[in-house]
Protein backbone atom coordinates (compact mmCIF):
# COMPACT_ATOMS: atom_id res chain seq x y z
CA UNK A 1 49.25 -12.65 -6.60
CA UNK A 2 49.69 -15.20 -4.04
CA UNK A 3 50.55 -13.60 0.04
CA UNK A 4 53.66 -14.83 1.36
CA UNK A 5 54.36 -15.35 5.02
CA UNK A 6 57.56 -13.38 5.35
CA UNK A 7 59.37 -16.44 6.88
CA UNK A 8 58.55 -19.20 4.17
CA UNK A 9 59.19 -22.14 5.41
CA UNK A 10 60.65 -24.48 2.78
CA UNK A 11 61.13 -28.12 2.66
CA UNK A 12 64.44 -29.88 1.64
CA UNK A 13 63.32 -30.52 -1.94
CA UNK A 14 62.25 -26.97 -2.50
CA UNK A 15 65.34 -25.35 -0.91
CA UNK A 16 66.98 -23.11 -3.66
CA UNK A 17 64.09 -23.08 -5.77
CA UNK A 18 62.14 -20.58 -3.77
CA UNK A 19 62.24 -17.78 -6.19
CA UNK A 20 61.00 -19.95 -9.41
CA UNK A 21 58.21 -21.25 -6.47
CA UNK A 22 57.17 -18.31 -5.81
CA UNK A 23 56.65 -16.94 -9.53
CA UNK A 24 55.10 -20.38 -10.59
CA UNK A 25 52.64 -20.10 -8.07
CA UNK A 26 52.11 -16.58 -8.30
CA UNK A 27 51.49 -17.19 -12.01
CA UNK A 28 49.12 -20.16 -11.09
CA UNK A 29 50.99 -22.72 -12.69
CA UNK A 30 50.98 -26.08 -11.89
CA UNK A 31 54.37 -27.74 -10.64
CA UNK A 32 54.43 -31.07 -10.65
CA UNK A 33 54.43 -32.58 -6.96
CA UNK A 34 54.63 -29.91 -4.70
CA UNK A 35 52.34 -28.98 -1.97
CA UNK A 36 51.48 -25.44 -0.20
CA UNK A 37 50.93 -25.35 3.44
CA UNK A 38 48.39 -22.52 4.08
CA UNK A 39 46.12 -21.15 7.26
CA UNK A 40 43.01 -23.11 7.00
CA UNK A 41 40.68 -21.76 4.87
CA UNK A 42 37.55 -22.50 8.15
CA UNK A 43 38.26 -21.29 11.55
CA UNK A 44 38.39 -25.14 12.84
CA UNK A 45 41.44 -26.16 11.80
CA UNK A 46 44.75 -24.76 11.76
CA UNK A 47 46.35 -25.43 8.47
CA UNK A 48 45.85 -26.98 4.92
CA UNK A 49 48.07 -28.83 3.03
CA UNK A 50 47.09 -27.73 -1.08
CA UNK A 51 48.22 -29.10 -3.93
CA UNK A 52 49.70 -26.90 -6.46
CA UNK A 53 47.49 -28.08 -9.55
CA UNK A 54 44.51 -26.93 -7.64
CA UNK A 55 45.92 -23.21 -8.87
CA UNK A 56 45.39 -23.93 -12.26
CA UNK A 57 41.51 -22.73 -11.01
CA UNK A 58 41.47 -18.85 -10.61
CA UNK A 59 38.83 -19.22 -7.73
CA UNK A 60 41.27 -21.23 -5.59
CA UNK A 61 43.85 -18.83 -6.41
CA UNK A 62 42.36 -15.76 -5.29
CA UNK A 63 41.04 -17.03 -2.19
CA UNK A 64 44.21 -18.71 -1.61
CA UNK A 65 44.97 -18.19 2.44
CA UNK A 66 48.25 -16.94 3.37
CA UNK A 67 51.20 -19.40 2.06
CA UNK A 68 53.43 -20.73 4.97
CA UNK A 69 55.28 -23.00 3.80
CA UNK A 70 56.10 -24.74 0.53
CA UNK A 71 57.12 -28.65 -0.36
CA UNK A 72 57.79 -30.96 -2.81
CA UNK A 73 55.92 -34.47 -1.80
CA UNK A 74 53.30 -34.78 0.47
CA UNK A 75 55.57 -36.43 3.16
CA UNK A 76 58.05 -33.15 3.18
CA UNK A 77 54.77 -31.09 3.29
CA UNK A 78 53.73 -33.62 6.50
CA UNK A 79 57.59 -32.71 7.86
CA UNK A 80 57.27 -28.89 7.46
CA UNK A 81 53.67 -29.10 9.73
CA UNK A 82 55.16 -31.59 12.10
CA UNK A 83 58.43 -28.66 12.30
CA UNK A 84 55.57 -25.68 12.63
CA UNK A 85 53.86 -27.94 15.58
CA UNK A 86 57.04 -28.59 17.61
CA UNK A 87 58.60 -24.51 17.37
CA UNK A 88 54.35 -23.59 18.54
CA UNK A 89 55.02 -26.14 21.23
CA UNK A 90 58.47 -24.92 22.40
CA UNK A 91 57.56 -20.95 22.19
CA UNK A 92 54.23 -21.54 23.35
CA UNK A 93 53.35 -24.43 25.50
CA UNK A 94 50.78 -24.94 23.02
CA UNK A 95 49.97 -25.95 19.27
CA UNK A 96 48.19 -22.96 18.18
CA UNK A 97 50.14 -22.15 14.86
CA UNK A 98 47.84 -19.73 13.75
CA UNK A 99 48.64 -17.41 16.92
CA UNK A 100 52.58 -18.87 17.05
CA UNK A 101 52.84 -17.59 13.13
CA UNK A 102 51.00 -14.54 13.51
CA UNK A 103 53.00 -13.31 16.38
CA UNK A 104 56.48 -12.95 14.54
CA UNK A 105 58.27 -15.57 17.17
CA UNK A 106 61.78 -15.39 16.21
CA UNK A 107 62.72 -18.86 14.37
CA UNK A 108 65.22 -21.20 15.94
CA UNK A 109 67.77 -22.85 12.97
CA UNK A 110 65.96 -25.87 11.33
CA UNK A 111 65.12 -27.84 8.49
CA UNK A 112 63.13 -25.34 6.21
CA UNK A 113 64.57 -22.48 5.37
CA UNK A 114 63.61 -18.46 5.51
CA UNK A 115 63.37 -16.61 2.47
């Protein structure tokens, strides 16, 4: 079973379908177009943008980093990091997301949505 940062951020396309998401993936099914935004899986980058069919294999899937955000299309994935960059930034001064995620920053209201 798949961890779940406890406010999912979720791109436009996704929106509403973040229950079904969340079981597909958990299942490791593959859904057609949409894209996981995780930690990084190396310690010299921040995040990774994964592509759902990549949890067909059961090695990806249980070393699958923390899941931040979800999207359908690589673009909304794109938006959802650009989004995660500018809250780091306004909270922080800087654009470490892995310390602005991990330290439970309240959210402002924006385009992805908490689950």
């Amino acid at each position: 079973m798949a961890n779940w940062y406890k406010n999912l951020y979720v791109g436009e396309t996704a929106k509403g379908r973040e229950r079904k998401i969340r079981h597909q993936v958990n299942r490791g099914r593959f859904l057609p177009g949409l894209y996981l935004i995780t930690y990084a899986a190396n310690e010299k980058d921040q995040l990774d943008i994964i592509e759902s069919r990549y949890l067909v294999q059961k090695r990806v899937r249980n070393t699958l980093p923390e899941i931040i955000g979800v999207a359908f299309g690589y673009q909304e994935a794109l938006e959802i990091v650009r989004e995660i960059a500018e809250e780091a930034f306004e909270n922080t001064g800087d654009c470490d997301f892995r310390h602005f995620l991990q330290s439970n920053t309240p959210r402002q209201s924006s385009g992805a949505s908490n689950l």
